[in-house]
Protein backbone atom coordinates (compact mmCIF):
# COMPACT_ATOMS: atom_id res chain seq x y z
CA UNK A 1 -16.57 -32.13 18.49
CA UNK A 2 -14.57 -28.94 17.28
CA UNK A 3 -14.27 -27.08 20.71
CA UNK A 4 -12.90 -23.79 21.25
CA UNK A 5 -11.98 -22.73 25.11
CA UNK A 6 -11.68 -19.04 25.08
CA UNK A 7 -10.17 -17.85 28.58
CA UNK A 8 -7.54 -14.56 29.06
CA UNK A 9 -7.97 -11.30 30.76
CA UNK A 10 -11.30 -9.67 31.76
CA UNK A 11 -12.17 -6.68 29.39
CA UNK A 12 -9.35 -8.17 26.48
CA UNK A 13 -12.21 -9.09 24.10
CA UNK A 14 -13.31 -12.39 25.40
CA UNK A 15 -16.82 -11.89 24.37
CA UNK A 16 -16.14 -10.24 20.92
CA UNK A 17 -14.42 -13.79 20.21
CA UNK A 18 -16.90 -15.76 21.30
CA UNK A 19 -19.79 -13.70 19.20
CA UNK A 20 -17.20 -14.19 16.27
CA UNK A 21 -17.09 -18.09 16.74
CA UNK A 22 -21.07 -18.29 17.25
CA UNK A 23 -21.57 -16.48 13.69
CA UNK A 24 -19.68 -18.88 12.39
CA UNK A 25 -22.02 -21.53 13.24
CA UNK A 26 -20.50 -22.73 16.57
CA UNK A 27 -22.94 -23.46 19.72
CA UNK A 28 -21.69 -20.76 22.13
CA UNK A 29 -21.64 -20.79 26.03
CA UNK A 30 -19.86 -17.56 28.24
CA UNK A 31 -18.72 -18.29 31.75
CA UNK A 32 -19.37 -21.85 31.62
CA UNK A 33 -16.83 -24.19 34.29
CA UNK A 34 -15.22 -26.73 32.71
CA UNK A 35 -17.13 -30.12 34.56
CA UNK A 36 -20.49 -28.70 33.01
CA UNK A 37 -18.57 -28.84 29.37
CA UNK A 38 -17.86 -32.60 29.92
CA UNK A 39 -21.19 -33.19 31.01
CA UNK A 40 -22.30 -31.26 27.82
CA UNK A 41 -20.18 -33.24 25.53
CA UNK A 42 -21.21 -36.67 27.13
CA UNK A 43 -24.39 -35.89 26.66
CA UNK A 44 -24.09 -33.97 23.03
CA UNK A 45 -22.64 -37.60 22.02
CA UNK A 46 -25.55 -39.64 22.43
CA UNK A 47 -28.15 -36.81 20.64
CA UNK A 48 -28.99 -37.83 17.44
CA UNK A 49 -27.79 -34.97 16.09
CA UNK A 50 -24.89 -33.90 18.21
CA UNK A 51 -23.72 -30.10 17.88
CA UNK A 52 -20.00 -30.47 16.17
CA UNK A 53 -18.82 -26.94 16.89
CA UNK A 54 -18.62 -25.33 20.34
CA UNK A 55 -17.57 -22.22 21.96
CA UNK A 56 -17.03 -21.90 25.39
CA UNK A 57 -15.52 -18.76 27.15
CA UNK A 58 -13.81 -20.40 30.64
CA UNK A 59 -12.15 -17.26 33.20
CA UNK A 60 -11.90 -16.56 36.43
CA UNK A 61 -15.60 -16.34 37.03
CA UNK A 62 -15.00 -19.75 37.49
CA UNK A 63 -12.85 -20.30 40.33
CA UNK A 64 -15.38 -19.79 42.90
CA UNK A 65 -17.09 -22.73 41.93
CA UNK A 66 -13.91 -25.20 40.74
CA UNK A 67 -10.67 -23.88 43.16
CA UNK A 68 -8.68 -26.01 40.19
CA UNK A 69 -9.27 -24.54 37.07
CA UNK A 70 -6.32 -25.23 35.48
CA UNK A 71 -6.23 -29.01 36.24
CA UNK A 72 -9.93 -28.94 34.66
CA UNK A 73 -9.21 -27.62 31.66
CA UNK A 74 -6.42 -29.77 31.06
CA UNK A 75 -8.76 -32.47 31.72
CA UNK A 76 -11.55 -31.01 29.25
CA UNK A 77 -8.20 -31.17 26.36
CA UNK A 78 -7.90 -34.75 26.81
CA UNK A 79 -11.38 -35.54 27.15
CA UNK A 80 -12.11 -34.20 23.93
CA UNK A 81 -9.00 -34.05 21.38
CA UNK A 82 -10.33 -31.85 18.70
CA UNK A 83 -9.99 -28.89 21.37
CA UNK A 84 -7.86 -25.63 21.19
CA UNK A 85 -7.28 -22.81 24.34
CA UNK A 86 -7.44 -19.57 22.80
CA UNK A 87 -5.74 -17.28 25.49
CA UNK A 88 -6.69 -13.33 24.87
CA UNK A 89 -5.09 -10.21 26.38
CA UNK A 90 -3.66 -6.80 26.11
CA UNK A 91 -2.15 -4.33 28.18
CA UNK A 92 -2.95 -2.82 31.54
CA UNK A 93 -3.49 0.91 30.18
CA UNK A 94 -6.37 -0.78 27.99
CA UNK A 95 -7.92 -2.41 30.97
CA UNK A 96 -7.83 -0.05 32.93
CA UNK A 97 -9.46 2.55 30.42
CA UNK A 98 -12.38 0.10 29.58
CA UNK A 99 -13.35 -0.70 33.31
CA UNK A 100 -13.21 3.50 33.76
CA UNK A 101 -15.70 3.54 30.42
CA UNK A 102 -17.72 1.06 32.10
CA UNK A 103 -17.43 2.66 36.03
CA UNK A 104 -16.90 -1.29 36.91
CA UNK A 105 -15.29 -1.77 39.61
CA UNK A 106 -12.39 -5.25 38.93
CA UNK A 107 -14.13 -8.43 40.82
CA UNK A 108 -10.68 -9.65 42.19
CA UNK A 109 -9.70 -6.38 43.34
CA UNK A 110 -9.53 -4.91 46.66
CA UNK A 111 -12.03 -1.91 47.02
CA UNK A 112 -12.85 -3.14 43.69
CA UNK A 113 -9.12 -1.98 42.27
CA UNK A 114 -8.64 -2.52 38.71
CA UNK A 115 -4.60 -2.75 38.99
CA UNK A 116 -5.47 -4.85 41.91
CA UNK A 117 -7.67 -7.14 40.42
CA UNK A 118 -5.50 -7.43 37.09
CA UNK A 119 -2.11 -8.74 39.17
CA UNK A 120 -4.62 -11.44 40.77
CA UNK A 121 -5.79 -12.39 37.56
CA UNK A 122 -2.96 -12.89 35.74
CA UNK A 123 -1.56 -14.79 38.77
CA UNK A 124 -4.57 -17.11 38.70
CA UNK A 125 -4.67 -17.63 35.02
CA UNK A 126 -0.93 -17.56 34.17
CA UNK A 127 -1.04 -21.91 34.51
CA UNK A 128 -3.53 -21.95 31.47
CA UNK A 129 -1.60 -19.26 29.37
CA UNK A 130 1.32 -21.68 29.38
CA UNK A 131 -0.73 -24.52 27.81
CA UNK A 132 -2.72 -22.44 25.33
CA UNK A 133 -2.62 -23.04 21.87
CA UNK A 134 -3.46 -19.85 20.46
CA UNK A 135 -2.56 -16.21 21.86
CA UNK A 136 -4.16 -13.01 21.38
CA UNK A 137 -2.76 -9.78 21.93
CA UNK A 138 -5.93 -7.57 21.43
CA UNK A 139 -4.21 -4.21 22.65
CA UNK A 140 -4.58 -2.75 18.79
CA UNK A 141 -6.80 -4.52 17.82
CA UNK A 142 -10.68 -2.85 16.74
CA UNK A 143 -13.35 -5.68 17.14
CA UNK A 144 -12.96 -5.64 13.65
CA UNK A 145 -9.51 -6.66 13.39
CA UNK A 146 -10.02 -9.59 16.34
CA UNK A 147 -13.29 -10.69 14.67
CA UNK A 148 -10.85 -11.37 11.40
CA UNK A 149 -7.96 -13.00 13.44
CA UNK A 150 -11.04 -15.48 14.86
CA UNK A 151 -12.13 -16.16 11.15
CA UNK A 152 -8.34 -16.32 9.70
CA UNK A 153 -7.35 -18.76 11.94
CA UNK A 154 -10.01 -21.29 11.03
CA UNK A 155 -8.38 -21.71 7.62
CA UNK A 156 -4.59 -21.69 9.06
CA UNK A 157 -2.77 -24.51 10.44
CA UNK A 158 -0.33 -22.02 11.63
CA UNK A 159 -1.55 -20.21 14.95
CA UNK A 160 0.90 -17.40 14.44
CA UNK A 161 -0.31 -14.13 13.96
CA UNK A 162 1.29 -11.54 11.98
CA UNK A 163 0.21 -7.77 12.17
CA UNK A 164 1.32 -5.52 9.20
CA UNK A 165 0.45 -1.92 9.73
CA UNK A 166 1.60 1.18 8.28
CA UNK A 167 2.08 4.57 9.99
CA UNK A 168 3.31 7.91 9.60
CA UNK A 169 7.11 8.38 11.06
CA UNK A 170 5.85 11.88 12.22
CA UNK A 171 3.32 10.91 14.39
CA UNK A 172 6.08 8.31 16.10
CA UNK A 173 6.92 4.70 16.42
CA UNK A 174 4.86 2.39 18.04
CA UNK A 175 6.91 0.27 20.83
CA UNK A 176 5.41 -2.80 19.51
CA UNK A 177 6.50 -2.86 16.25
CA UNK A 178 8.64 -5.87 16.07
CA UNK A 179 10.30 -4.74 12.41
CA UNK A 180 10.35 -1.45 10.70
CA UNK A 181 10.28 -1.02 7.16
CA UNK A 182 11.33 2.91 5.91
CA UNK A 183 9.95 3.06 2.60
CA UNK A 184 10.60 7.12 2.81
CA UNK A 185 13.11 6.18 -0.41
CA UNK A 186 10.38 5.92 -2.46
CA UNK A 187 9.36 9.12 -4.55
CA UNK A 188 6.73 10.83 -2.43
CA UNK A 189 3.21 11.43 -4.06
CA UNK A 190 2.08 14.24 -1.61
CA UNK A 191 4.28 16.65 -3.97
CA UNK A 192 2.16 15.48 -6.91
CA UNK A 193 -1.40 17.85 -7.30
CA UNK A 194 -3.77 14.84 -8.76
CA UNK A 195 -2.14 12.19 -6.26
CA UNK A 196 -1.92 14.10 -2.84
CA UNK A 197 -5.61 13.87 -1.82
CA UNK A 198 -5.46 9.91 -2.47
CA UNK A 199 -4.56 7.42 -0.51
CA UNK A 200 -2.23 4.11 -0.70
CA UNK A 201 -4.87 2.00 -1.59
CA UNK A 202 -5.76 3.89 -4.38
CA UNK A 203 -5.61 2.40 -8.19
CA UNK A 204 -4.13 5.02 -9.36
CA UNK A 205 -1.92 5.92 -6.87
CA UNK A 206 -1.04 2.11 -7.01
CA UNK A 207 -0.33 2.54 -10.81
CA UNK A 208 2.43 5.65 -9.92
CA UNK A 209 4.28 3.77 -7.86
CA UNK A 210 4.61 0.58 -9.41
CA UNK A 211 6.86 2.61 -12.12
CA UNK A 212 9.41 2.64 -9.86
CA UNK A 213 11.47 -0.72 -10.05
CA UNK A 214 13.35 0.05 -6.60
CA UNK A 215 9.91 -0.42 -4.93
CA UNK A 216 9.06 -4.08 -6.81
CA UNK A 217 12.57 -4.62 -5.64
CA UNK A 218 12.34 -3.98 -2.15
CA UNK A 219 8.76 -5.63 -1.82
CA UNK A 220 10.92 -9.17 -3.11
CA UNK A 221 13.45 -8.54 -0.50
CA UNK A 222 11.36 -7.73 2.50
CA UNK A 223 8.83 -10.64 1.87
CA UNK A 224 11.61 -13.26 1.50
CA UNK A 225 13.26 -12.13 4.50
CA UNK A 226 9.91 -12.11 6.86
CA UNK A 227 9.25 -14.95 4.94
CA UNK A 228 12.35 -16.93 5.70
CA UNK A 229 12.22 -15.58 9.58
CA UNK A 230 8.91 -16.35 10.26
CA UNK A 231 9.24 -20.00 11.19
CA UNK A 232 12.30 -18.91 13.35
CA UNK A 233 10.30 -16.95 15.09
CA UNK A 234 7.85 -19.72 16.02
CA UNK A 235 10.35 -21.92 17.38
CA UNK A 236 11.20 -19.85 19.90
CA UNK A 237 8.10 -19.23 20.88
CA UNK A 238 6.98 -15.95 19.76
CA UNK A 239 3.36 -16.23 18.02
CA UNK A 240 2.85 -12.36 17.11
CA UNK A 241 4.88 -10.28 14.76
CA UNK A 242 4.33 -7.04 14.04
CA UNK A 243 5.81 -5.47 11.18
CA UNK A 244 5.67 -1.73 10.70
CA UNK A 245 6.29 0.58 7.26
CA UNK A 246 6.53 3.91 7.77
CA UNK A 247 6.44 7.07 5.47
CA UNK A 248 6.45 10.75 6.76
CA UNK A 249 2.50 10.62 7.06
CA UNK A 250 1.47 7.86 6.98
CA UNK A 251 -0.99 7.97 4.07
CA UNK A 252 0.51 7.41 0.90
CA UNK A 253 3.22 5.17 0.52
CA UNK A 254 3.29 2.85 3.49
CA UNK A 255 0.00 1.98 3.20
CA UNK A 256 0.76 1.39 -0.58
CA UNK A 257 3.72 -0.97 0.77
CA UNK A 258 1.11 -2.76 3.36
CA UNK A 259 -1.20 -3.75 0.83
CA UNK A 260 1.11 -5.05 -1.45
CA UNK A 261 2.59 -7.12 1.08
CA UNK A 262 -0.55 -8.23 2.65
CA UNK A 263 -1.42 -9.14 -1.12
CA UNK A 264 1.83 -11.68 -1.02
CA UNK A 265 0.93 -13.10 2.32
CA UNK A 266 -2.65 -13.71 2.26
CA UNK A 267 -2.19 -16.92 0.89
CA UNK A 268 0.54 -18.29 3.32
CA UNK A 269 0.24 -20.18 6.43
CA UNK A 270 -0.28 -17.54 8.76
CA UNK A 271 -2.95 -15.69 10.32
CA UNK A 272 -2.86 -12.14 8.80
CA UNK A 273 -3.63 -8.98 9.77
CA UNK A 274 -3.77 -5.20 7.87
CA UNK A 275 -4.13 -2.01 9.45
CA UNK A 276 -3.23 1.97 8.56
CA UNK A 277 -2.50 3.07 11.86
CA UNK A 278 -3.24 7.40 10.42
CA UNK A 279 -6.27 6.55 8.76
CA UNK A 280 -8.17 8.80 10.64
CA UNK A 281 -5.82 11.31 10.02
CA UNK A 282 -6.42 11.15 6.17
C-alpha cells in the first residue's frame, strides 16, 4: 500500500494536504494513532479489493492516547515499506495569526497560550521531523501553492522543493530568499506606452524581451549554476531553495525571468514551485 503519514505543526496546513492527497484518489483518515493504521492495513490486506493509496494525518492529538508516538510511527515505516512522513510547518508569526483568526485557544498551551503550546509541540514532535522524508515549509505558501507541491511530488523522485518567485526590489527583500537574481540590467518595459500596463507573463511582453541576447544569456548561466548546486544542496541536507529575481516593481521583468526559468525546470527532478510575490500590486 502507497501510504502517506502527514504529521507537523498544528495550523501549518496539515489538512489542506491531506484534502490534496484524497482528490487524488487516496483513502484519507485525520487524527488517526498509528496502532489503528496497522490494524487498518492488516486488515485492508485480506479485502478482496484492498485500498492501495492512503492518507493519514498523525500529530499530537495523538499522544494522549499512545505516550510513544515516535517509536509508533517508526514502527508503522517498517511495517509497511511503501510509506513516506511528510513533515509540514511554518513560522510562529503564521501560527499565531491563524489561531487569532480562529479565537482558538493552542491545546498544549497553558491558559490555552499559542507561543506556549507551539514550544511544546515542536518539543514533542521534533523526534519525527528528524526521520521524515519530505518537509514542508508552508509559511508562503497559498493552499494553492501547497496543493501543487502535494501533486508535484507524486511525479518526482527528488523530495526537494524549489520555490522561484519574483518580487519588486522596492517593496524589499524577503529574508527567505536563499538566492537573488537582479535582472534590473535588463531594459525596463514600464518606460514603453503599449508594454507598461502588461505584465511578465504576457506574449507580447515576452516577445520584447527576448530581443535582448544579454537576457537568453543570463537565463543559460543562472539555470546551469542552480542547476549544478542543487544536488549540493541536498547533501547537506537542505530540501527547500528559494530563489528570488527582483526588478524595481516587481511586475514586468522578474516575473518575465520566473517563467522562463520555471519553463527550464519543470521537467527536472525537483518539486517546483512559481509565484509573483506583487501580483496584487499589479
Amino acid at each position: 500500500m502507497k501510504l502517506k503519514i502527514i504529521t507537523g505543526l498544528s495550523g501549518s496546513g496539515k489538512t489542506t494536504a491531506l484534502r490534496a492527497y484524497e482528490d487524488m484518489g487516496y483513502y484519507a483518515m485525520d487524527n488517526t494513532p498509528s496502532y489503528l493504521v496497522q490494524k487498518f492495513i492488516e486488515l485492508n490486506n485480506n479485502q478482496e479489493k484492498p485500498i492501495e493509496k492512503m492518507a493519514v494525518v498523525i500529530d499530537f492529538r495523538s499522544f494522549s492516547i499512545d505516550n510513544n508516538i515516535y517509536e509508533s510511527i517508526k514502527d508503522l515505516k517498517n511495517a509497511n515499506e511503501d510509506t513516506e512522513i511528510i513533515f509540514i510547518y511554518c513560522n510562529d508569526e503564521i501560527i499565531q495569526k491563524r489561531y487569532n483568526e480562529l479565537r482558538r485557544p493552542h491545546p498544549l498551551g497553558e491558559f490555552g497560550s499559542v507561543t506556549d503550546g507551539l514550544e511544546k509541540e515542536k518539543a514533542l514532535l521534533k523526534p519525527i521531523r528528524e526521520i521524515s522524508d519530505t518537509i514542508i515549509d508552508t509559511t508562503n505558501y497559498k493552499i494553492a501553492e501547497l496543493r501543487s507541491v502535494i501533486e508535484n511530488s507524486l511525479d518526482k523522485k527528488s523530495k526537494m522543493i524549489v520555490n522561484l518567485i519574483s518580487f519588486g526590489f522596492k517593496y524589499g527583500i524577503s529574508s527567505d530568499f536563499d538566492f537573488v537574481f537582479d535582472v534590473r540590467f535588463v531594459p525596463n518595459p514600464f518606460y514603453i506606452d503599449e508594454l507598461k500596463p502588461l505584465n511578465g507573463t504576457s506574449e507580447l511582453l515576452a516577445a520584447y524581451l527576448d530581443q535582448f541576447h544579454i537576457i537568453k544569456d543570463f537565463e543559460e548561466k543562472a539555470y546551469d549554476m542552480l542547476i549544478s548546486l542543487l544536488p549540493e544542496f541536498q547533501k547537506q541536507g537542505k530540501n527547500i531553495l528559494t530563489i528570488g529575481f527582483g526588478c524595481t516593481g516587481g511586475k514586468h521583468r522578474s516575473v518575465y525571468m520566473v517563467e522562463k526559468m520555471y519553463e527550464r525546470m519543470k521537467d527536472d527532478d525537483y518539486i517546483l514551485i512559481k509565484r509573483h510575490r506583487e501580483k496584487d500590486k499589479w
